[in-house]
C-alpha atoms as a PDB file:
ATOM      1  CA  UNK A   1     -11.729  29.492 -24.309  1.00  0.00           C
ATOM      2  CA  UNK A   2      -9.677  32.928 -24.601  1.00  0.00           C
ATOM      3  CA  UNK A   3     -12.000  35.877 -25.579  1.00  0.00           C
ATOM      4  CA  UNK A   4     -14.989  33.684 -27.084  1.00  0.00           C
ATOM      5  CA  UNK A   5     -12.358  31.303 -29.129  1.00  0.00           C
ATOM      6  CA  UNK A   6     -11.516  27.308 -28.340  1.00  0.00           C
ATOM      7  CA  UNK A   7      -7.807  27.096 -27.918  1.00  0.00           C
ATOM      8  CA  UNK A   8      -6.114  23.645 -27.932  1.00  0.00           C
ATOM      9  CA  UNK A   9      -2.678  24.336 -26.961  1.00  0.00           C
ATOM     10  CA  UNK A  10      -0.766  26.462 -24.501  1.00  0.00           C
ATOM     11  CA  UNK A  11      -0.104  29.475 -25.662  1.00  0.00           C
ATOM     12  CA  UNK A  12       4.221  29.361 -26.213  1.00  0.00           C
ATOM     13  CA  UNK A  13       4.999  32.171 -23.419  1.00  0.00           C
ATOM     14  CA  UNK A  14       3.206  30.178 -21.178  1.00  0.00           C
ATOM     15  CA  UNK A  15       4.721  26.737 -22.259  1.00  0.00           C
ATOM     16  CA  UNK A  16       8.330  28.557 -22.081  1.00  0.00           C
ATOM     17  CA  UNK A  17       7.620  28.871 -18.145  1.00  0.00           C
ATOM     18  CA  UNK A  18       6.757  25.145 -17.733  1.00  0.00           C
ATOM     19  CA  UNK A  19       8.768  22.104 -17.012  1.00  0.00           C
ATOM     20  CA  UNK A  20       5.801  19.653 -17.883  1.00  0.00           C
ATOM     21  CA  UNK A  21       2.795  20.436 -19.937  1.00  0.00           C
ATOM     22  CA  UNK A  22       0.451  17.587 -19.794  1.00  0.00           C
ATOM     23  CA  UNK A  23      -3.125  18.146 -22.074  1.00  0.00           C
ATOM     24  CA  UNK A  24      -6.010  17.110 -21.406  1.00  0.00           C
ATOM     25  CA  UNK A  25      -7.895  15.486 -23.742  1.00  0.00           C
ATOM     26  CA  UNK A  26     -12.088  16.887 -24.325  1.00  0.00           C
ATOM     27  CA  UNK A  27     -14.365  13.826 -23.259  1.00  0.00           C
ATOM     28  CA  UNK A  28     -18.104  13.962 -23.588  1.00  0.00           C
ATOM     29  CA  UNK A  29     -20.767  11.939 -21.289  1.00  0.00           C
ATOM     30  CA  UNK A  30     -21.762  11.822 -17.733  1.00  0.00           C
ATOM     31  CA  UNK A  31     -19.154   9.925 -16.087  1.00  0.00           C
ATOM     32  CA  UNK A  32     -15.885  12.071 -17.830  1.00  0.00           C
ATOM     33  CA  UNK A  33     -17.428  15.767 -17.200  1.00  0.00           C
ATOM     34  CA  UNK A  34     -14.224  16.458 -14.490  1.00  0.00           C
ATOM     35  CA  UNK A  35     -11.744  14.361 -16.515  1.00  0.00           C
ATOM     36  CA  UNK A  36      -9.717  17.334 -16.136  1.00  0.00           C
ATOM     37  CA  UNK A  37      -9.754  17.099 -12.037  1.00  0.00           C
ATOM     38  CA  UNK A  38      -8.874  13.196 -12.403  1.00  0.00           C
ATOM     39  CA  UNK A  39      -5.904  13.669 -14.520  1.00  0.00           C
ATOM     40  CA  UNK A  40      -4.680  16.690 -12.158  1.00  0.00           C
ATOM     41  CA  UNK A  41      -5.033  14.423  -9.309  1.00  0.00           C
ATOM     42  CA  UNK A  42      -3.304  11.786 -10.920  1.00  0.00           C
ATOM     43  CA  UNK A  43      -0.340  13.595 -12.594  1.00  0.00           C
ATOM     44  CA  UNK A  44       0.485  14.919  -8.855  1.00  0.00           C
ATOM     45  CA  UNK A  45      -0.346  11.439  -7.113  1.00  0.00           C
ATOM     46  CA  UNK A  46       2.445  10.377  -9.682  1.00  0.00           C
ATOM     47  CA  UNK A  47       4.897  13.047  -9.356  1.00  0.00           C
ATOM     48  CA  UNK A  48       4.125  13.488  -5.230  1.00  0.00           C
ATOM     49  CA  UNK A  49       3.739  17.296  -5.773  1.00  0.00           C
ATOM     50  CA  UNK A  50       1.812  20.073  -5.438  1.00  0.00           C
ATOM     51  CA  UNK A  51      -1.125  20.646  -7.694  1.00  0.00           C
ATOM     52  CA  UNK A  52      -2.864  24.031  -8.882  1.00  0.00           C
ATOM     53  CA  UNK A  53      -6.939  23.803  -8.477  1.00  0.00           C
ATOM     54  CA  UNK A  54      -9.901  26.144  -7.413  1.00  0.00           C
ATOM     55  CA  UNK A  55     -11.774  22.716  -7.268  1.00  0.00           C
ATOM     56  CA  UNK A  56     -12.354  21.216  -3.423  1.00  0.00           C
ATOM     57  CA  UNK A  57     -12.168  17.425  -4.564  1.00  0.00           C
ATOM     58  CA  UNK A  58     -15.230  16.137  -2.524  1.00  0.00           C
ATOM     59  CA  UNK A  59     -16.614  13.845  -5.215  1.00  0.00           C
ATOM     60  CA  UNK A  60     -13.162  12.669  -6.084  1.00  0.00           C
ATOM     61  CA  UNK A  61     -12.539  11.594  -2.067  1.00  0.00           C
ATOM     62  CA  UNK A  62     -14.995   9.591  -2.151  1.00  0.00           C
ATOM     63  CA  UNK A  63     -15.240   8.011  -5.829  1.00  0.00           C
ATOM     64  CA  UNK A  64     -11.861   7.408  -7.285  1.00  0.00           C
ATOM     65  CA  UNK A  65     -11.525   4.047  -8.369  1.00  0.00           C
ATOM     66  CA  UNK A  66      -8.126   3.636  -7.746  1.00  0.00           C
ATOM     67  CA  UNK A  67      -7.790   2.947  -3.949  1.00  0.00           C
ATOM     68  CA  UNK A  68      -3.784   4.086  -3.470  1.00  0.00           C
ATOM     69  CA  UNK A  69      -4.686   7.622  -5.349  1.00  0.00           C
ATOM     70  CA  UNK A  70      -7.726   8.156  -3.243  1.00  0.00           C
ATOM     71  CA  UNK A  71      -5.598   7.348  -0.426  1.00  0.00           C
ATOM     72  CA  UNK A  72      -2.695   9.721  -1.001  1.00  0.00           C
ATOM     73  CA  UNK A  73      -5.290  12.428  -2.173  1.00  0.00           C
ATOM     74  CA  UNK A  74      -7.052  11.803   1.141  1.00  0.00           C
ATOM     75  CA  UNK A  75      -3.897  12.132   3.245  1.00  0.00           C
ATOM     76  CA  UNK A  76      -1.825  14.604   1.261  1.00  0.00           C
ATOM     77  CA  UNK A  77      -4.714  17.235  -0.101  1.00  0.00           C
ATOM     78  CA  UNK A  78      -4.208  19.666   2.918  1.00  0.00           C
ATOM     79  CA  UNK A  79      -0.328  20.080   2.082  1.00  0.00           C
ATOM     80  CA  UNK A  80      -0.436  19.785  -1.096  1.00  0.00           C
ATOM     81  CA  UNK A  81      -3.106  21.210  -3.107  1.00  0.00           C
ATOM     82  CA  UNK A  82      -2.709  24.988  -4.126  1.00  0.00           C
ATOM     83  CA  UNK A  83      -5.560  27.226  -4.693  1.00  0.00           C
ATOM     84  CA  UNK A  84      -5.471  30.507  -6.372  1.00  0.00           C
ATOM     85  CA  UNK A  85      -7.304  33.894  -7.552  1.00  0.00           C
ATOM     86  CA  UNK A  86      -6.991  36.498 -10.407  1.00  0.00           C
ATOM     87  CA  UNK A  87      -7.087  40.215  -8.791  1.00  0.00           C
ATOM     88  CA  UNK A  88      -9.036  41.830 -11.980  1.00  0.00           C
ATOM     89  CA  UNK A  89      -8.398  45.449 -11.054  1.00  0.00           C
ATOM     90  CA  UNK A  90      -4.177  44.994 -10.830  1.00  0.00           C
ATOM     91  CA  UNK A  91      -4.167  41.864 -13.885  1.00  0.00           C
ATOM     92  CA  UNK A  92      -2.201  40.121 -11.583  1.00  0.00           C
ATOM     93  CA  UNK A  93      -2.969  36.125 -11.074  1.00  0.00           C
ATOM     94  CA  UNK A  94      -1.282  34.536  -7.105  1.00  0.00           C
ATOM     95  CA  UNK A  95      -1.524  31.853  -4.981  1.00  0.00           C
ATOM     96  CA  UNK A  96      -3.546  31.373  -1.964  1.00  0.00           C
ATOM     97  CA  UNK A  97      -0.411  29.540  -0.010  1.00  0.00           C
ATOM     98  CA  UNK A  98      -2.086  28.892   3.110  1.00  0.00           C
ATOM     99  CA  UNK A  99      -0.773  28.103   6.869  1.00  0.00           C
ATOM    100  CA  UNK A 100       1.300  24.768   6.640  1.00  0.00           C
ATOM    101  CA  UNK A 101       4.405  25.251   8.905  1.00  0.00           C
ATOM    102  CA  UNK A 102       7.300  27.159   7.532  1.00  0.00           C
ATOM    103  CA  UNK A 103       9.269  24.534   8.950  1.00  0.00           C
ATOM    104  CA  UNK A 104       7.251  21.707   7.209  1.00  0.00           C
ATOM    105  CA  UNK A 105       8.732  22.729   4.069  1.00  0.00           C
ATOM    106  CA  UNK A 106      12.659  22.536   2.944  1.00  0.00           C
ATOM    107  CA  UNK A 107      15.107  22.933  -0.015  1.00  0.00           C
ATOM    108  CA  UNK A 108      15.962  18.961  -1.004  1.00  0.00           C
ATOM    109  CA  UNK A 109      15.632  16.334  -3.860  1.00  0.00           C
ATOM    110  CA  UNK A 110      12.629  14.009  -4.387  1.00  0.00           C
ATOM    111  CA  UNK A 111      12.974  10.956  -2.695  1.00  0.00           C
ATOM    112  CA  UNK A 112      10.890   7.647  -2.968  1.00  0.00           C
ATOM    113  CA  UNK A 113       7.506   8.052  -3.304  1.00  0.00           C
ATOM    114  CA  UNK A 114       6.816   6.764   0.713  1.00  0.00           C
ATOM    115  CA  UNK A 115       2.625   6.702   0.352  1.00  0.00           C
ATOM    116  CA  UNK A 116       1.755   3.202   2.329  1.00  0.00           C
ATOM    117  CA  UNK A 117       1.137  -0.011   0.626  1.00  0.00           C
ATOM    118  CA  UNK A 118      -2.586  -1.898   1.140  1.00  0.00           C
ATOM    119  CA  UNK A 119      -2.468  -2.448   4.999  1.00  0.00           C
ATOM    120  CA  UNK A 120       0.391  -0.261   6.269  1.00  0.00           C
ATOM    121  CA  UNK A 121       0.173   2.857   8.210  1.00  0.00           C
ATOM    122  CA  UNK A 122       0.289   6.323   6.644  1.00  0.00           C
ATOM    123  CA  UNK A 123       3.126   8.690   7.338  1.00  0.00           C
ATOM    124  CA  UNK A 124       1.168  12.163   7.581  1.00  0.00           C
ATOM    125  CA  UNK A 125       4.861  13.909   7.423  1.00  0.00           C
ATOM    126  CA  UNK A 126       6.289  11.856   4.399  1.00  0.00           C
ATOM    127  CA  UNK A 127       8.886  13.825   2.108  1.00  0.00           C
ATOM    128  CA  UNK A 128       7.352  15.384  -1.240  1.00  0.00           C
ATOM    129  CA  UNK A 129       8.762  17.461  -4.096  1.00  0.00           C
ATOM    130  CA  UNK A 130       7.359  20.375  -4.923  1.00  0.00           C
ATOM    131  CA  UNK A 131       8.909  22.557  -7.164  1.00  0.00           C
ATOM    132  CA  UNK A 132      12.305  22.720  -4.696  1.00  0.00           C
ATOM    133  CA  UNK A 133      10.309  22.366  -1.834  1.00  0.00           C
ATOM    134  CA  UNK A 134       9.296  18.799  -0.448  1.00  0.00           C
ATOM    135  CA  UNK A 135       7.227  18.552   3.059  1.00  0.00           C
ATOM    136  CA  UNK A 136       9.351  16.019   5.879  1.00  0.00           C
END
C-alpha cells in the first residue's frame, strides 16, 4: 500500500537500484499469511546472502518444511539477516548493521554454496556473498 492505494510493482526508481527484483505473489488462507517471509528466506538460502527483514523468524526456525533451509537459516540468521528502521523526522530509511567482526567480512567472489549435507558438520565461518562482501 503507498498512501491508501494497492501497488503491484516496484516503483521504476526503485527497480533502477536493484540487481534482482523477485515479487511476491498475494496468497490467502491460514497456512500462506507470511508467504512473503518464506520466499525471503528462500531467495537468500539460494543466493547465500544477506536478507533485509524487521521480522525475527521464530515460527520459521522451527516450521520450515524443508530441512537444509531451516538448517542454513538456523546457522546463518545471526550473520546474515539485516534489520532496519525509517527515521520519520530526517525521511531517511538505514540499516541496523550490527556487531559481527569487521574482520569476518571481506571483498571476494561467491564461492560454492558450503551449507552441510544430511549428516555432516556445519561450518559456522563458511564463505557467503553479500553484495561484495562474503563472511570466511
Amino acid at each position: 500500500m503507498d498512501n491508501g492505494r494497492e501497488v503491484k510493482e516496484v516503483p521504476p526508481d526503485v527497480a533502477a537500484m536493484c540487481e534482482s527484483i523477485e515479487l511476491t505473489p498475494r496468497l490467502t488462507g491460514q497456512h500462506h499469511r507470511s508467504a512473503d517471509d518464506e520466499m525471503t528466506i528462500k531467495c537468500a538460502f539460494r543466493r547465500n546472502c544477506q536478507f533485509l527483514d524487521n521480522d525475527n523468524y521464530q515460527d520459521w526456525l522451527k516450521n520450515l518444511r524443508d530441512q537444509e533451509v531451516r538448517t542454513w537459516l538456523t546457522h546463518c540468521q545471526e550473520y546474515l539477516h539485516m534489520r532496519f528502521y525509517f527515521d520519520s523526522g530526517l525521511g531517511e530509511f538505514d540499516t541496523l548493521d550490527g556487531n559481527i567482526p569487521q574482520e569476518w567480512l571481506a571483498l571476494g567472489p561467491l564461492r560454492k554454496r558450503t551449507w552441510p549435507s544430511s549428516g555432516s558438520r556445519w561450518n559456522a565461518h563458511m564463505p557467503v556473498q553479500a553484495g561484495q562482501r562474503r563472511l570466511h
